[in-house]
N, C-alpha and C. Protein backbone atom coordinates (compact mmCIF):
# COMPACT_ATOMS: atom_id res chain seq x y z
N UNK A 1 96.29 65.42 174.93
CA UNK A 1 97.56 66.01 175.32
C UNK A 1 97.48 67.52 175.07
N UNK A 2 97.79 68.35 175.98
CA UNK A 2 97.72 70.23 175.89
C UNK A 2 99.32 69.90 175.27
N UNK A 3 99.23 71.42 174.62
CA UNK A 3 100.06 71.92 173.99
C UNK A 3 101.05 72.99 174.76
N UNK A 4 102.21 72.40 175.08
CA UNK A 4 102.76 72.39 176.32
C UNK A 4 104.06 73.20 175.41
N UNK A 5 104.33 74.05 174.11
CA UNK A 5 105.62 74.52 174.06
C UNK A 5 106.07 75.83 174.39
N UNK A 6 107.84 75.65 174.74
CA UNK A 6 108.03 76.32 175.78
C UNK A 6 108.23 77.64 174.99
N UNK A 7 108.56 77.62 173.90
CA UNK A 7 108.79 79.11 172.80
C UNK A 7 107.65 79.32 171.84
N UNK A 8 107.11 80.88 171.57
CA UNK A 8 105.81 80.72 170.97
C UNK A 8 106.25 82.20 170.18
N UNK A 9 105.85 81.88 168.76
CA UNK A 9 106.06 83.64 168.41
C UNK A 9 107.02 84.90 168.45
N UNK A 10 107.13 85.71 169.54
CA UNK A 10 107.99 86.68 169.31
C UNK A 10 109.44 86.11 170.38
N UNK A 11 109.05 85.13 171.26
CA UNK A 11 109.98 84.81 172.30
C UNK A 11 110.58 83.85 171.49
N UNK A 12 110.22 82.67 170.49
CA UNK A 12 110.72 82.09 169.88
C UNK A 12 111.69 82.55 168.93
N UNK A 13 111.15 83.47 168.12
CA UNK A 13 112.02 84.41 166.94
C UNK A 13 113.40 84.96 167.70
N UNK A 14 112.96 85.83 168.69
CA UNK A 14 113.93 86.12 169.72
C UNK A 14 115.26 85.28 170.09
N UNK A 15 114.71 84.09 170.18
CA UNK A 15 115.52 83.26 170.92
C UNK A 15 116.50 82.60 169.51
N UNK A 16 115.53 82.26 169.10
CA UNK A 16 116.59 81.89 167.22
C UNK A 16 117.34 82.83 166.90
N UNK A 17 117.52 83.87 166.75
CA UNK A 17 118.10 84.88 166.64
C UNK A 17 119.83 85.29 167.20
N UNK A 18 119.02 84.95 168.64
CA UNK A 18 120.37 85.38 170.08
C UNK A 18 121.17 84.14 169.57
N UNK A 19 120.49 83.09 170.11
CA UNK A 19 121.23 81.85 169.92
C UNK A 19 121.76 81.54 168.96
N UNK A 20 120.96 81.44 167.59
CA UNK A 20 122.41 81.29 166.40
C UNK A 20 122.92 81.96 165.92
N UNK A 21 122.65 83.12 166.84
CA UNK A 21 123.91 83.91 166.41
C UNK A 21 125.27 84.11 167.15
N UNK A 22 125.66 83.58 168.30
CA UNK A 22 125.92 83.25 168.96
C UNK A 22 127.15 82.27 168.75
N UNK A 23 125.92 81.20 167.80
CA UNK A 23 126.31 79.88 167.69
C UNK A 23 127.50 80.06 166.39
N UNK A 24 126.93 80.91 165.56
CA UNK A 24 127.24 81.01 164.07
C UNK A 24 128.72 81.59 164.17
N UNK A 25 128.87 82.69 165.26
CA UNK A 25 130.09 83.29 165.46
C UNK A 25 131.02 82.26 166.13
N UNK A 26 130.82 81.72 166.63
CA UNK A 26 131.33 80.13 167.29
C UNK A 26 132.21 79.19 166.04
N UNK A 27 131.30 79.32 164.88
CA UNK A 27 131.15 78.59 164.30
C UNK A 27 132.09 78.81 163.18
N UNK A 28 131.67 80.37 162.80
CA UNK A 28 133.36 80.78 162.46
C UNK A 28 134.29 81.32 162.45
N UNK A 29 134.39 81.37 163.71
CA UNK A 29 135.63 81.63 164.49
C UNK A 29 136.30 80.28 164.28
N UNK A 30 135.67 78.88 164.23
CA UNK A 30 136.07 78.04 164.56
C UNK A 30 136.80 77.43 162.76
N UNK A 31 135.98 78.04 161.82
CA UNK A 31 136.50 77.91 160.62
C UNK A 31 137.32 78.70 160.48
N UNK A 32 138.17 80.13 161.00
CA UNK A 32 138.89 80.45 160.59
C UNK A 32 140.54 80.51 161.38
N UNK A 33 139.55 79.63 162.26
CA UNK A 33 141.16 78.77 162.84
C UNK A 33 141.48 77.89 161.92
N UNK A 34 141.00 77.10 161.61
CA UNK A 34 140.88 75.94 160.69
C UNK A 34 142.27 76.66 159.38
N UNK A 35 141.44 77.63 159.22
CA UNK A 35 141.75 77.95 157.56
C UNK A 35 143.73 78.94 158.27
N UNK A 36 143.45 79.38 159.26
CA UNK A 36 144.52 80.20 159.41
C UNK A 36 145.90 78.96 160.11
N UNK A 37 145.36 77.78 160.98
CA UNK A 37 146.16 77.05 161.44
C UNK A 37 145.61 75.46 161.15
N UNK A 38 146.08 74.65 160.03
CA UNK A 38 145.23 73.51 159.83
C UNK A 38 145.61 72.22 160.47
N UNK A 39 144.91 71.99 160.86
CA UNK A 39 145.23 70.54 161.71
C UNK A 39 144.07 70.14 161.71
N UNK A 40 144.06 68.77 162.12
CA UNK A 40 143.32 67.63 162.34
C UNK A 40 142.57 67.90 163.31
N UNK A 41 143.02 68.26 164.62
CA UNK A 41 142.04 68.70 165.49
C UNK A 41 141.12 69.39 165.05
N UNK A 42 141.14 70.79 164.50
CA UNK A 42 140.93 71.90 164.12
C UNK A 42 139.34 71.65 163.24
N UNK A 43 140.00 70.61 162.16
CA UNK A 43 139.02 70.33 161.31
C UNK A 43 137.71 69.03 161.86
N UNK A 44 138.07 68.45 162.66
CA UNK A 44 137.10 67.94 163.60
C UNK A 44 135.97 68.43 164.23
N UNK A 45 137.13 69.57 165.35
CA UNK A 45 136.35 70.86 165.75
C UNK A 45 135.08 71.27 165.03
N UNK A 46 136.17 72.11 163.85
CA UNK A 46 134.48 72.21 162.80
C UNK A 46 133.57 71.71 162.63
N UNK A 47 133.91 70.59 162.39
CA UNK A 47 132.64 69.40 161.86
C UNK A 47 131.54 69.07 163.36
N UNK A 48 132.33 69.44 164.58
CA UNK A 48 131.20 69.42 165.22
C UNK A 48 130.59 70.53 165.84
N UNK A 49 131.43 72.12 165.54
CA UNK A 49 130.45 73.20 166.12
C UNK A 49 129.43 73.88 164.58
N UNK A 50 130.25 73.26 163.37
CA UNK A 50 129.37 73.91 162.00
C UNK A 50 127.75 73.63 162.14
N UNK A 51 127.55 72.42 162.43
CA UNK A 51 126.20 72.24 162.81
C UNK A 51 125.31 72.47 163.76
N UNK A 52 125.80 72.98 164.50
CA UNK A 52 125.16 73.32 166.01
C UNK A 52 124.18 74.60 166.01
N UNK A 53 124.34 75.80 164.97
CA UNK A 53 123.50 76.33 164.65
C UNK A 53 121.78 75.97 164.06
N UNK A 54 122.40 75.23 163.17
CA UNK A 54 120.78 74.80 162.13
C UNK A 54 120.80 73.58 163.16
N UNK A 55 120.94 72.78 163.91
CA UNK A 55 120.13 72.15 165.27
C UNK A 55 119.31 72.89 165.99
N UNK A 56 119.81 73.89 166.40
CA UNK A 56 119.61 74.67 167.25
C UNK A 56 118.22 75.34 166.37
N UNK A 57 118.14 76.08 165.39
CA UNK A 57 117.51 76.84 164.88
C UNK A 57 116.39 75.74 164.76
N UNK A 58 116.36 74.42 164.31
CA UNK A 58 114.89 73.94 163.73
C UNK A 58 114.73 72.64 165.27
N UNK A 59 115.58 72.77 166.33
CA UNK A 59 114.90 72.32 167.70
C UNK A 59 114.19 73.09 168.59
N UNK A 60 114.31 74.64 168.41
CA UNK A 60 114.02 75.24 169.31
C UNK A 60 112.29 75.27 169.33
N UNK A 61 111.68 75.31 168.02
CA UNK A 61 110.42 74.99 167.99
C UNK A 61 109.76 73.60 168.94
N UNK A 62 110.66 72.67 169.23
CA UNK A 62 110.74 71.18 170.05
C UNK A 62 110.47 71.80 171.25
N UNK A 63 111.20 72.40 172.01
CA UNK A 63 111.21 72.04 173.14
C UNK A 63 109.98 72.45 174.37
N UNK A 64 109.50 71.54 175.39
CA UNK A 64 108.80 71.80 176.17
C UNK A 64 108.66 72.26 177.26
N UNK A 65 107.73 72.64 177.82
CA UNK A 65 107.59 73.58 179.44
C UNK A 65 107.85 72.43 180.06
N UNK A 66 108.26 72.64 181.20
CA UNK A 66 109.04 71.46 182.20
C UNK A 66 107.81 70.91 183.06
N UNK A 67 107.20 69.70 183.52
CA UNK A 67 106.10 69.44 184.42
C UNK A 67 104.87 70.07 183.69
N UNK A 68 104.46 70.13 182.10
CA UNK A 68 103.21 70.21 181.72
C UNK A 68 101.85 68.97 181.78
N UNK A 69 101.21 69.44 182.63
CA UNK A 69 99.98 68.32 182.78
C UNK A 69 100.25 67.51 181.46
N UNK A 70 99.57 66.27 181.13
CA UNK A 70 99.24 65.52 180.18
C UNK A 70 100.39 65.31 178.74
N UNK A 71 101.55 65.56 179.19
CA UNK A 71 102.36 65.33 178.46
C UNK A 71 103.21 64.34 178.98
N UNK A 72 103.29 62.97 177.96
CA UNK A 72 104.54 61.93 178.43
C UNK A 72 105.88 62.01 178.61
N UNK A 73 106.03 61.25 178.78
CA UNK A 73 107.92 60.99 179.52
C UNK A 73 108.54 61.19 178.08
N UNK A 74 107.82 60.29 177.32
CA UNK A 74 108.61 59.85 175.60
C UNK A 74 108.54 61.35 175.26
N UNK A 75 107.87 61.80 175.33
CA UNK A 75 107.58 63.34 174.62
C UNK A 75 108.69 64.18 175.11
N UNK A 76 109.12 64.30 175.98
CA UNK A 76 109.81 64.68 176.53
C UNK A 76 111.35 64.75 176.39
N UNK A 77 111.84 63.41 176.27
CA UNK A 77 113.06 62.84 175.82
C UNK A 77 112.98 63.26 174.32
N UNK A 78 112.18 63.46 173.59
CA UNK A 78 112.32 63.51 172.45
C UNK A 78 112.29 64.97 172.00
N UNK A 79 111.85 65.58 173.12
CA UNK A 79 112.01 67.02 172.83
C UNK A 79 113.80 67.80 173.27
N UNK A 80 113.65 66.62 174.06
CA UNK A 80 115.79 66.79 175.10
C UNK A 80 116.57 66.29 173.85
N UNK A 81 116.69 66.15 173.00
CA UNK A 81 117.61 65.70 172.04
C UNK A 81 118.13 66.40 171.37
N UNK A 82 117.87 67.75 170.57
CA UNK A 82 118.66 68.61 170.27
C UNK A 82 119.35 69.36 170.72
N UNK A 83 118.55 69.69 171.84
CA UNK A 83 119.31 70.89 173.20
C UNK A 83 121.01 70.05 173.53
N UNK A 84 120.65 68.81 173.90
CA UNK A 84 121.84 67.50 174.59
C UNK A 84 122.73 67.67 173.46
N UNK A 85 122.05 67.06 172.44
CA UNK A 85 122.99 66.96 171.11
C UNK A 85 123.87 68.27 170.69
N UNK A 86 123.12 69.29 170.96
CA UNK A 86 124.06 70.81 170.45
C UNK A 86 125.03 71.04 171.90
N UNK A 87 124.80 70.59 172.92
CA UNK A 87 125.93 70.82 174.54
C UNK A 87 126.93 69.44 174.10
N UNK A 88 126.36 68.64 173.75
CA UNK A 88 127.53 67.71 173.62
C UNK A 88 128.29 67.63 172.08
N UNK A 89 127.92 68.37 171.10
CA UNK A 89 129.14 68.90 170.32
C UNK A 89 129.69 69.49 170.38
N UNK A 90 128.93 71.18 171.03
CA UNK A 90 130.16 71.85 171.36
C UNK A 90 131.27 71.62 172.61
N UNK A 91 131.09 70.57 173.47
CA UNK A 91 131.79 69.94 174.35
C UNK A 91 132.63 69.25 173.70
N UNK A 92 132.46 68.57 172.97
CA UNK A 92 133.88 67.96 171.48
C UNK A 92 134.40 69.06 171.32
N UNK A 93 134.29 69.86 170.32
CA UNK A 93 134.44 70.53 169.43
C UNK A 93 135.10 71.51 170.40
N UNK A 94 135.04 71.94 171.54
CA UNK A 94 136.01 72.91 172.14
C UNK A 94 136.77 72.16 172.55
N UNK A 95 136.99 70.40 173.29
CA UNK A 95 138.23 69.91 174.01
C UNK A 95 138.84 69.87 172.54
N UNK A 96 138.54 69.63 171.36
CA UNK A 96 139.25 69.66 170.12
C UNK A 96 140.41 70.75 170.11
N UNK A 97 139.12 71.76 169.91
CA UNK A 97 140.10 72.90 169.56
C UNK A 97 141.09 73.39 170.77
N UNK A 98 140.70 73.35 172.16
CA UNK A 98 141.99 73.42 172.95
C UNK A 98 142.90 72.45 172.80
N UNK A 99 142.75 71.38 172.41
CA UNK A 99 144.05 70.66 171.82
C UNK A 99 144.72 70.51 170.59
N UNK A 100 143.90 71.56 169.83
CA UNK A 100 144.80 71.92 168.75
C UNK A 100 146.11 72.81 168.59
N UNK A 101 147.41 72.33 168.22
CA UNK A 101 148.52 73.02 168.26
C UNK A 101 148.34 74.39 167.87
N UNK A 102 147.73 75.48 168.11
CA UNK A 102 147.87 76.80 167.61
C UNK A 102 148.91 77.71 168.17
């Protein structure tokens, strides 16, 4: 199997960087709704954009070039799991917080 990843070195660092930081401001913004207007929603919210950073930060090393010779299907799916997993919390975590009474 070639070694098929899609971030290497300075594009990788790069990309950890943009992205959780990004993520992190997301993240508390989303705690200081929490803390300024508390609700149930709110605190949900949190619980699913707080983590979306450190996913993000130790998947990005995962993921693969798209159509690399000699790499499987399984490999593949298993590299799609953090990326999915961090779009589908913050997809919670914002219908949350727009339905939180603020």
């Amino acid at each position: 199997m070639t070694d098929a990843q899609l971030l290497a070195g300075s594009r990788l660092r790069t990309a950890r960087i943009v992205s959780v930081g990004i993520l992190t401001a997301v993240a508390l913004g989303t705690i200081l709704a929490l803390v300024t207007y508390p609700s149930w929603q709110l605190a949900l919210a949190a619980v699913c954009v707080v983590p979306c950073p450190v996913i993000l930060w130790f998947g990005l090393r995962r993921w693969l070039t798209p159509f690399a010779p000699g790499v499987r299907a399984t490999t593949y799916l298993i590299s799609a799991v953090p990326p999915v997993l961090v779009i589908a919390l913050l997809a919670v975590g914002g219908w949350l917080l727009s339905s939180a009474p603020i």
